[in-house]
Protein backbone atom coordinates (compact mmCIF):
# COMPACT_ATOMS: atom_id res chain seq x y z
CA UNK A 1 -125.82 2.34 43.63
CA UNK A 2 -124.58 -1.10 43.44
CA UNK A 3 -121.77 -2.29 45.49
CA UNK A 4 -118.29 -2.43 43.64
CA UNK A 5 -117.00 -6.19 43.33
CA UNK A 6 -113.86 -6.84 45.06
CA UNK A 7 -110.90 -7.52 42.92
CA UNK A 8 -110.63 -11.17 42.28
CA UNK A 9 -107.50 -12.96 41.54
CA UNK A 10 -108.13 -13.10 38.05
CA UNK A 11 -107.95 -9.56 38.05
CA UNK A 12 -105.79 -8.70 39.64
CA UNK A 13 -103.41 -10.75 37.17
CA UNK A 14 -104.67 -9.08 34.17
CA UNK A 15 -103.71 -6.12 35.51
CA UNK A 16 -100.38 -7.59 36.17
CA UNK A 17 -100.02 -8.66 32.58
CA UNK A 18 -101.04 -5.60 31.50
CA UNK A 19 -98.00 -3.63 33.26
CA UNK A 20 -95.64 -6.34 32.42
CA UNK A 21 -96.41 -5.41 28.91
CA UNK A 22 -97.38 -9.30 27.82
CA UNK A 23 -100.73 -8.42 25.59
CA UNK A 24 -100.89 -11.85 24.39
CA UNK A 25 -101.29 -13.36 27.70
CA UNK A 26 -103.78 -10.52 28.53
CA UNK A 27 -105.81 -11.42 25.48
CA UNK A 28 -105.96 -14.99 26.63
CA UNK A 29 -108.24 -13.68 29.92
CA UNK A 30 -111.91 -13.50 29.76
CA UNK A 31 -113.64 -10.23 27.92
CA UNK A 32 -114.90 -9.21 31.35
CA UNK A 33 -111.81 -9.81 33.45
CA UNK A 34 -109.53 -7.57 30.68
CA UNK A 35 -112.58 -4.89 31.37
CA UNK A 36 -112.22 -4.94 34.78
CA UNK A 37 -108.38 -4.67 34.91
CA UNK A 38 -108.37 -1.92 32.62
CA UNK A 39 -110.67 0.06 34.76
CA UNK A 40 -109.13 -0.57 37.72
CA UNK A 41 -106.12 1.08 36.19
CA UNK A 42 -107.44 3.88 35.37
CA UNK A 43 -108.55 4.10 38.47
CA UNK A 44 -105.28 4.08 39.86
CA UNK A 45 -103.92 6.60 37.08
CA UNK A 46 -106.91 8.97 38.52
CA UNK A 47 -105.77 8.75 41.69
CA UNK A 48 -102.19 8.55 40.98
CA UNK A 49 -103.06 12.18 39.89
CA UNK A 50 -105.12 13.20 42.95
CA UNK A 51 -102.44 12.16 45.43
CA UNK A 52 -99.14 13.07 43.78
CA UNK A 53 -99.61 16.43 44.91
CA UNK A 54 -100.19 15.97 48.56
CA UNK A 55 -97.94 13.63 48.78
CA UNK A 56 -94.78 15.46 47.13
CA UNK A 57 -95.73 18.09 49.29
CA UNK A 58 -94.42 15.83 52.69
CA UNK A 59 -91.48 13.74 50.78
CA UNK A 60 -90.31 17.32 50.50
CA UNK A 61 -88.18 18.18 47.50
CA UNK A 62 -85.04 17.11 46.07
CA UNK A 63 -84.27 14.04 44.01
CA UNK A 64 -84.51 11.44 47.04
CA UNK A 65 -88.14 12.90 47.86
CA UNK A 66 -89.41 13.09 44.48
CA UNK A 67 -88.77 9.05 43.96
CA UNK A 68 -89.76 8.25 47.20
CA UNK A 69 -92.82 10.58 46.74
CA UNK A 70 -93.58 9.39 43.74
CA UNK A 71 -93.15 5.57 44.86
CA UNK A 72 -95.09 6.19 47.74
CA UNK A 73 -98.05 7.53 45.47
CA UNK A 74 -98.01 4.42 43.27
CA UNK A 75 -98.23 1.90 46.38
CA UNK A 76 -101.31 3.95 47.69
CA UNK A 77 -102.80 4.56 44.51
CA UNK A 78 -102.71 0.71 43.52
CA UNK A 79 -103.72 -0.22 47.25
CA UNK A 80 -106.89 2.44 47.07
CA UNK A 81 -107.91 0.94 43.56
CA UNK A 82 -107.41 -2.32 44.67
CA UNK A 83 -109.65 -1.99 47.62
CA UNK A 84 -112.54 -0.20 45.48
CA UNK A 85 -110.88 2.99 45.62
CA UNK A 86 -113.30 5.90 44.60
CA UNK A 87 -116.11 3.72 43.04
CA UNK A 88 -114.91 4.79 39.44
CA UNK A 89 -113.74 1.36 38.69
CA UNK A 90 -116.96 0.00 39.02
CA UNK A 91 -118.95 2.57 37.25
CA UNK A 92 -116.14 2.04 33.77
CA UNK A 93 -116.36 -1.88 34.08
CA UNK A 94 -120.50 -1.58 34.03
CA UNK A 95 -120.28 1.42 30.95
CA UNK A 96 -117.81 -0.74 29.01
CA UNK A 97 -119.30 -4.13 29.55
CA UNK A 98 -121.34 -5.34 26.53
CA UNK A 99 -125.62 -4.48 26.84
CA UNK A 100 -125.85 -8.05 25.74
CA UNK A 101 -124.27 -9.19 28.70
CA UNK A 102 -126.53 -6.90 30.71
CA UNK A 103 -129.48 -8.07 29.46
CA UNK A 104 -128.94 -11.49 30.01
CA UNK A 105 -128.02 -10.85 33.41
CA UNK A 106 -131.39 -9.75 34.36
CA UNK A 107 -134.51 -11.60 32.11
CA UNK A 108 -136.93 -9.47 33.89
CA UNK A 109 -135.76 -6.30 31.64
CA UNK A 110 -137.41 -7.80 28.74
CA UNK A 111 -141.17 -8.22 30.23
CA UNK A 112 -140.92 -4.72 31.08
């Protein structure tokens, strides 16, 4: 398994753009930047989902703990995504990245 790329700046401003709903400046990113940032949402939506129950479970309930529980769930979820979180990032940028791209990454697929 290959190691997941760290999030580079570039990124990590698409993704930016794409919760500040600006899709114009998104568009104006590289293909394979927008890929990444999408997945790396995703990513965070997953485990958004994972965590929301554990952590509701110690805000406690009530109003005050179900923002702060479900604040608190967003900051880890975007900080475990952004850090390479569960690998899925990785695995949706290399399924939705163009074969072409693939193939001209590695030459040696063709003599084969």
């Amino acid at each position: 398994m290959s190691a997941v790329a760290p999030i580079s700046p570039n990124t990590a401003a698409a993704a930016a753009l794409a919760g500040s709903g600006k899709p114009a400046a998104l568009r104006a990113l590289p293909k394979s930047e927008q890929v990444r940032a999408a997945a790396g949402q995703f990513e965070a939506i997953i485990l958004r989902q994972l965590l929301s129950d554990s952590v509701g479970k110690i805000m406690g309930d009530g109003p005050a703990g179900n923002m702060y529980g479900f604040m608190l769930t967003d900051v880890i979820a975007s900080k475990l995504s952004e850090g390479g979180g569960l690998g899925l990032s990785g695995m949706l940028t290399q399924q939705l990245s163009p074969r072409a791209s693939l193939a001209e990454a590695d030459p040696t697929e063709d003599s084969k």
